[in-house]
Protein backbone atom coordinates (compact mmCIF):
# COMPACT_ATOMS: atom_id res chain seq x y z
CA UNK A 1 95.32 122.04 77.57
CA UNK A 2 95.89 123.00 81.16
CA UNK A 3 94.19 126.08 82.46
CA UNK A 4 96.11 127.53 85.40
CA UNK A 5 98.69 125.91 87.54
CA UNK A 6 96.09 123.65 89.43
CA UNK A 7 95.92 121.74 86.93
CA UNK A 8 99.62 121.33 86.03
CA UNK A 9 100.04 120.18 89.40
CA UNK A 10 97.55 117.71 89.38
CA UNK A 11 98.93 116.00 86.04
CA UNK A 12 102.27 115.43 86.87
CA UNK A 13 101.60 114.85 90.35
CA UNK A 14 99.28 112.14 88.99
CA UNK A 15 101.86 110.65 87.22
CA UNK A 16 104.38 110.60 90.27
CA UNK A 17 101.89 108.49 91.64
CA UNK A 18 101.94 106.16 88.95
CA UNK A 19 105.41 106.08 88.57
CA UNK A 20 105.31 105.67 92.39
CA UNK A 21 102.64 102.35 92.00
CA UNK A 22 105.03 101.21 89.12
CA UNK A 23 108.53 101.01 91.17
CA UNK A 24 107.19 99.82 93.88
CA UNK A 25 106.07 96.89 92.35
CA UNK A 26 108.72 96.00 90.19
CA UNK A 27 110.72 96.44 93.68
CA UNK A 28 108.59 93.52 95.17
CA UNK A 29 107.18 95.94 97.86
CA UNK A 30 103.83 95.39 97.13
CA UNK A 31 101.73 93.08 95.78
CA UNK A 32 99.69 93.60 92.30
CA UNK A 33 96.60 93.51 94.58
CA UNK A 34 97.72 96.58 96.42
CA UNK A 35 98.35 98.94 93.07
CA UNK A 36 94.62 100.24 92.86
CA UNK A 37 94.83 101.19 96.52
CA UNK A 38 98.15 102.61 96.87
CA UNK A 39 97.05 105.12 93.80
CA UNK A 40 93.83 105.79 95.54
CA UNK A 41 95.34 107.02 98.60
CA UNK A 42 98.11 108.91 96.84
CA UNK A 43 95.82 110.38 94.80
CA UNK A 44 93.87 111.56 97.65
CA UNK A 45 96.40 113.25 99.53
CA UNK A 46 97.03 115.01 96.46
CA UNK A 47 93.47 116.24 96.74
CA UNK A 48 93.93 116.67 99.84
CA UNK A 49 97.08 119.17 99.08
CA UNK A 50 95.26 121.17 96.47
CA UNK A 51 92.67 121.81 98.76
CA UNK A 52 94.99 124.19 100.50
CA UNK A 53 95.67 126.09 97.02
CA UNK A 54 93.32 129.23 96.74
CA UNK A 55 91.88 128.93 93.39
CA UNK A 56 92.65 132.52 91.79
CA UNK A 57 89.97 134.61 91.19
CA UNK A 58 89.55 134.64 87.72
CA UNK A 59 88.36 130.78 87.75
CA UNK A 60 84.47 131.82 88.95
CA UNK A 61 83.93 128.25 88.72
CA UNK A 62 86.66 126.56 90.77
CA UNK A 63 85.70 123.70 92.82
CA UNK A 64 85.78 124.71 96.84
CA UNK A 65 88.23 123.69 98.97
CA UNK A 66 85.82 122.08 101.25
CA UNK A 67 84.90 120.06 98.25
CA UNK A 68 88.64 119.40 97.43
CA UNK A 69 89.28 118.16 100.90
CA UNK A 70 85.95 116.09 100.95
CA UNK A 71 87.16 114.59 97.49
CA UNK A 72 90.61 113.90 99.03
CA UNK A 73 88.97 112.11 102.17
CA UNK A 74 86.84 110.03 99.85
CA UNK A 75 89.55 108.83 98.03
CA UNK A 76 91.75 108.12 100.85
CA UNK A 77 88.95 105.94 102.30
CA UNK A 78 88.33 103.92 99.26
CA UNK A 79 91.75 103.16 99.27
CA UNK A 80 91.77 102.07 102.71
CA UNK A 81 88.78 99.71 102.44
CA UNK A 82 89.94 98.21 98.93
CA UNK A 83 93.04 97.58 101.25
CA UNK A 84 90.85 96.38 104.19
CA UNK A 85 89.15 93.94 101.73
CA UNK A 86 92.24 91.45 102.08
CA UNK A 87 90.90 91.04 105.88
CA UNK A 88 87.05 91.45 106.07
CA UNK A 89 84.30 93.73 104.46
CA UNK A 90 83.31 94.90 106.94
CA UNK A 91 86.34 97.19 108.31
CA UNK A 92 85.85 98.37 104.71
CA UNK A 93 82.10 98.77 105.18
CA UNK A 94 83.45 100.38 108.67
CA UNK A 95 85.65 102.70 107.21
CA UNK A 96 83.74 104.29 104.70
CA UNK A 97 80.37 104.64 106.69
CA UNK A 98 82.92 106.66 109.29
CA UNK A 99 84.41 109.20 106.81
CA UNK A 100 80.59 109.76 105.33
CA UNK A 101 79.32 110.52 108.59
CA UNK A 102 82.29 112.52 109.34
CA UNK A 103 81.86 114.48 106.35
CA UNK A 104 78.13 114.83 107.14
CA UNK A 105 78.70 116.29 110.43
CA UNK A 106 81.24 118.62 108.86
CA UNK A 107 79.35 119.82 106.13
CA UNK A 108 76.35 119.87 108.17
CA UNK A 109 78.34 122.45 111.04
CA UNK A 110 79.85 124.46 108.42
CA UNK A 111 79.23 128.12 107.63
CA UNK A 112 78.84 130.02 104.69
């Protein structure tokens, strides 16, 4: 069962997105090939949206939202190089070397 809101959110927002995947391609929109990224980036800008919800304070073990927005940027990424597959492997390779540096770089200049 669901904790705190959070986690309501993230259910039924996960299921938008699958509902999302689903209509558009029954409404020939997308290919099949395209359903695995299209959830993938979804998914990550609903990480990416969570991130900007304080966890309340009773949860002492809540993810960060530095982790939330690094999980968010992953996922985005993955779904952008599973997309950049159709082309060439190495935009994907590209792609997802550039948001791991960039995350690097930010977690690296970060403060505590």
């Amino acid at each position: 069962m669901a904790e705190s809101s959070r986690d309501l959110i993230s259910i039924g927002a996960f299921l938008i997105i699958i509902v999302i995947a689903i209509v558009l391609l029954a409404t020939g929109l997308i290919d099949w090939t395209l359903i695995v990224p299209i959830v993938l980036v979804l998914s990550g800008c609903l990480m990416l949206g969570l991130a900007a919800l304080k966890p309340p304070a009773t949860q002492k073990y809540a993810p960060s939202s530095f982790y939330m927005l690094a999980s968010g940027l992953l996922l985005i990424a993955l779904g952008g190089a599973l997309y950049l597959l159709r082309f060439n492997y190495l935009y994907s390779l590209a792609l997802v070397l550039l948001l791991l540096g960039a995350l690097a770089i930010a977690a690296g200049t970060r403060r505590k």
